[in-house]
C-alpha atoms as a PDB file:
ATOM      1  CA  UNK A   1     -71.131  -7.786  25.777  1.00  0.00           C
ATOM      2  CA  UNK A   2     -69.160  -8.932  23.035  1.00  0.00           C
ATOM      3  CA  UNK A   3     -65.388  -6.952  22.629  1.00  0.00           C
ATOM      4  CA  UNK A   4     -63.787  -7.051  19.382  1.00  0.00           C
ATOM      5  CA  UNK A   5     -60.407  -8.644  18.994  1.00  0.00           C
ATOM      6  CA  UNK A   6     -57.802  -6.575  17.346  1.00  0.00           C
ATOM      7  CA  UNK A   7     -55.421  -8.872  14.546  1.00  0.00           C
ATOM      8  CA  UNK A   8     -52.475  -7.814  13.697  1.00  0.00           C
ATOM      9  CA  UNK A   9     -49.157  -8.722  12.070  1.00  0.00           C
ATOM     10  CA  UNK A  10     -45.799  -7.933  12.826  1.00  0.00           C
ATOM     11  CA  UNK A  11     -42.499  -8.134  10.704  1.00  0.00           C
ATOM     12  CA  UNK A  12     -38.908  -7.815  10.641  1.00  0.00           C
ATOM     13  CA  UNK A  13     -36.622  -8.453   7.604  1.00  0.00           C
ATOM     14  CA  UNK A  14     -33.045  -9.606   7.212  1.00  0.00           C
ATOM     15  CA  UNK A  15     -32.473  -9.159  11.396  1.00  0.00           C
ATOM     16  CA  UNK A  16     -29.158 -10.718  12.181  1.00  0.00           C
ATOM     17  CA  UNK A  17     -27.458 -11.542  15.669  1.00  0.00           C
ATOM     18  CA  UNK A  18     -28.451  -8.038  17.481  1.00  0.00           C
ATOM     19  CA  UNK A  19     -31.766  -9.525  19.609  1.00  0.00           C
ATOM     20  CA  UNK A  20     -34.403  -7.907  17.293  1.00  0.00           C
ATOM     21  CA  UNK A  21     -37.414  -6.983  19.176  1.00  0.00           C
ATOM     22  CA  UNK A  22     -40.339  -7.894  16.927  1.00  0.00           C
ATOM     23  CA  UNK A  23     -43.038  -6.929  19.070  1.00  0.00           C
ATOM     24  CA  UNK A  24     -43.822  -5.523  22.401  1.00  0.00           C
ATOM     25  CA  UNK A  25     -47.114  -6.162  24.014  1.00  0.00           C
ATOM     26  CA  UNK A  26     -49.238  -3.224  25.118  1.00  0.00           C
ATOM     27  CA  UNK A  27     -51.504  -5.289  27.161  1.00  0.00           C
ATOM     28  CA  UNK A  28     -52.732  -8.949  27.354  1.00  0.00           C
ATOM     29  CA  UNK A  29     -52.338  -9.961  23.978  1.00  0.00           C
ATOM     30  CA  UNK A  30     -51.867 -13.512  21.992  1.00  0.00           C
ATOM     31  CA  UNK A  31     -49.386 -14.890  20.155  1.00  0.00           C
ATOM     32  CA  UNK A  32     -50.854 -17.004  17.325  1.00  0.00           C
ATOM     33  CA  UNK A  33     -48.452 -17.446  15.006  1.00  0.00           C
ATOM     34  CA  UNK A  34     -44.606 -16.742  14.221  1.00  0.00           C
ATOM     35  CA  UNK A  35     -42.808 -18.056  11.163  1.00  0.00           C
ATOM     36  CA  UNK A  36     -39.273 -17.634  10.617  1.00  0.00           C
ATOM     37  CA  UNK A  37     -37.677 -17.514   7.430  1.00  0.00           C
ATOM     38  CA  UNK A  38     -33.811 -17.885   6.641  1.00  0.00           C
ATOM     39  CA  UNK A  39     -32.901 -15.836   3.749  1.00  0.00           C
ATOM     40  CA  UNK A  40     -28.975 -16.576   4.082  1.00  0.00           C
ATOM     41  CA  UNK A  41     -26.789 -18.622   1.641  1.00  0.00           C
ATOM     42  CA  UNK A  42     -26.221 -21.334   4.611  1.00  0.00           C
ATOM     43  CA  UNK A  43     -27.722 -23.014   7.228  1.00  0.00           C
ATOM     44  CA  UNK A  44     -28.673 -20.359  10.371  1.00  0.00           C
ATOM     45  CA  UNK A  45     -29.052 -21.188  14.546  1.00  0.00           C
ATOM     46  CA  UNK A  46     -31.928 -18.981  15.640  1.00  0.00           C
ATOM     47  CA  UNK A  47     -33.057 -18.257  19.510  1.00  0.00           C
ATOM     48  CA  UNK A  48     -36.689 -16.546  19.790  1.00  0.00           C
ATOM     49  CA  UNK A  49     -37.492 -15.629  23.343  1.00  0.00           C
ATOM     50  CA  UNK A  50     -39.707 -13.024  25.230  1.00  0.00           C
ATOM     51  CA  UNK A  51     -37.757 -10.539  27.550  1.00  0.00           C
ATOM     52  CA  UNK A  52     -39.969  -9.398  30.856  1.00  0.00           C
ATOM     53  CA  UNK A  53     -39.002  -8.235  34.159  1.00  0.00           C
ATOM     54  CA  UNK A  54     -35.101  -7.833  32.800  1.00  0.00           C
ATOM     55  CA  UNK A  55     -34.862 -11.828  31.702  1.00  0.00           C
ATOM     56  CA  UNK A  56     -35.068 -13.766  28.398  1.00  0.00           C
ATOM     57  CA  UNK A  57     -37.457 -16.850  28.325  1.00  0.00           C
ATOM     58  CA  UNK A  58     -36.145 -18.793  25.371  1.00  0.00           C
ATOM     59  CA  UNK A  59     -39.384 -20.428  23.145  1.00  0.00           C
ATOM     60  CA  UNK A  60     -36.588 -22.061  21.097  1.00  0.00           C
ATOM     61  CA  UNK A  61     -32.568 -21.853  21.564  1.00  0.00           C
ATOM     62  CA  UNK A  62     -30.094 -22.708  18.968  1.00  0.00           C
ATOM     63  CA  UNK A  63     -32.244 -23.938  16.233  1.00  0.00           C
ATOM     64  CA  UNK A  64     -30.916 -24.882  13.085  1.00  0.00           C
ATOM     65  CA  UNK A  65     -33.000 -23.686   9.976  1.00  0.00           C
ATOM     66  CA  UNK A  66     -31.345 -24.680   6.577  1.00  0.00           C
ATOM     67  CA  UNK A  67     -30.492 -22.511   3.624  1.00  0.00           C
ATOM     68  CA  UNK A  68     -34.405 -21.524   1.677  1.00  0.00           C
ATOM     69  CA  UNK A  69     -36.307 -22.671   4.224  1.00  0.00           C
ATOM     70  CA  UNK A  70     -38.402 -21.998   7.065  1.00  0.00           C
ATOM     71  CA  UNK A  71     -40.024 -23.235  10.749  1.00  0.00           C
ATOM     72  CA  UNK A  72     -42.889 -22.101  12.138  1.00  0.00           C
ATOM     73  CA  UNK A  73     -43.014 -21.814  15.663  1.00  0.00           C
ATOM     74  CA  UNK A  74     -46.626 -22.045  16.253  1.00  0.00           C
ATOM     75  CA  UNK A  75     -48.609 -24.603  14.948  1.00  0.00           C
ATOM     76  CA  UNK A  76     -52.233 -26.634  15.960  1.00  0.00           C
ATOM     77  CA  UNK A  77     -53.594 -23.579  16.921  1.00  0.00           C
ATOM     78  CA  UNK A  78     -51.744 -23.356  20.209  1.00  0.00           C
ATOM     79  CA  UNK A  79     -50.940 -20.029  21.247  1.00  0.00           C
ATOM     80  CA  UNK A  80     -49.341 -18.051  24.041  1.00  0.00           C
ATOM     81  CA  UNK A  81     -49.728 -14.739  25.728  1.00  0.00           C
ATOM     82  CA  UNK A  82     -47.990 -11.559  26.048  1.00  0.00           C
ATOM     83  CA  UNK A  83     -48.688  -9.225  28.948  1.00  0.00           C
ATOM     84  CA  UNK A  84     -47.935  -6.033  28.889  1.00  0.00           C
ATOM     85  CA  UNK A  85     -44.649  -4.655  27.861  1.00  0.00           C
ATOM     86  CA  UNK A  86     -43.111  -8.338  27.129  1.00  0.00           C
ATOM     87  CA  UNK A  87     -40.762  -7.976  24.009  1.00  0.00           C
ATOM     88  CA  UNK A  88     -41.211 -11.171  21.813  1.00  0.00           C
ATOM     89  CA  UNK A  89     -37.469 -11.028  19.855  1.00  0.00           C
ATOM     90  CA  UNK A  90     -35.825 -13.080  17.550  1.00  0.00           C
ATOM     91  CA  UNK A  91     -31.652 -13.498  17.083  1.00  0.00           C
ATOM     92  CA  UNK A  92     -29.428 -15.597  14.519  1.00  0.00           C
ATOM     93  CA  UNK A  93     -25.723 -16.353  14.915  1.00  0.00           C
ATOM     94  CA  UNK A  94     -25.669 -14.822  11.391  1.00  0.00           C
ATOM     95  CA  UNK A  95     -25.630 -11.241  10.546  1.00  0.00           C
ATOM     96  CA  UNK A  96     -28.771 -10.288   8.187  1.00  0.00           C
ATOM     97  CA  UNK A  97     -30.227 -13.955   7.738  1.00  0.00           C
ATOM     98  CA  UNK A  98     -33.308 -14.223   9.305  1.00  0.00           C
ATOM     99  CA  UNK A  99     -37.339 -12.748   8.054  1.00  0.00           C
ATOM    100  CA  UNK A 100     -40.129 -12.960  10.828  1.00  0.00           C
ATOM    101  CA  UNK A 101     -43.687 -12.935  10.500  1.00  0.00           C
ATOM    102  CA  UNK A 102     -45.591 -13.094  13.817  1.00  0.00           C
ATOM    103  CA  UNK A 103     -49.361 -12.617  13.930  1.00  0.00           C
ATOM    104  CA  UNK A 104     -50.893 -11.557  17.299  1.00  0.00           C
ATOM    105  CA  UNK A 105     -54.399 -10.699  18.678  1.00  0.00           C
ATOM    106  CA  UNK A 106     -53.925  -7.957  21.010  1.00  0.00           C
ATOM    107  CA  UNK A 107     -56.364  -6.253  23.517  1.00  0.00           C
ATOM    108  CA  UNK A 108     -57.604  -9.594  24.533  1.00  0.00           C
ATOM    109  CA  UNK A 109     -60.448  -9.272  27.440  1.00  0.00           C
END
């Protein structure tokens, strides 16, 4: 039997240097995509990590993302997954800088 996979998108605008949860997972879901936009006058460092079990697991740390531009995180079709109850969250060293897009495909089974 063939399950249907639920797409969906998830955004946050202008989040600054307060850890920004942009998603929590509800069960086993995928990760296919997250783009990250800086919408600040300068240059912006960026962490995006997943918090589970009380730690942060950093995907990227520190990265730089000039003024106007943006880097997406996820690309070749790789992927990761979520279980349930991971927060996927995004942070800038700049107060009300950064735009995320991150597309997921939850209820994987």
């Amino acid at each position: 039997k063939q399950m249907a996979q639920d797409f969906e998108r998830h955004i946050a605008r202008a989040t600054g240097t307060s850890g920004a949860t942009i998603y929590t997972a509800g069960g086993d879901d995928a990760v296919v995509s997250i783009r990250l936009t800086n919408i600040h006058s300068a240059a912006i460092a960026v962490d995006c990590f997943v918090t589970t079990g009380g730690n942060d697991y950093y995907l990227i740390k520190g990265v730089s993302i000039p003024a106007a531009s943006s880097l997406e995180l996820i690309d070749g079709g790789s992927r990761f997954v979520l279980q349930n109850s991971d927060a996927l969250k995004v942070d800038t060293d700049t107060a009300s800088s950064l735009d995320t897009w991150v597309s997921v495909i939850s209820d994987i089974s």
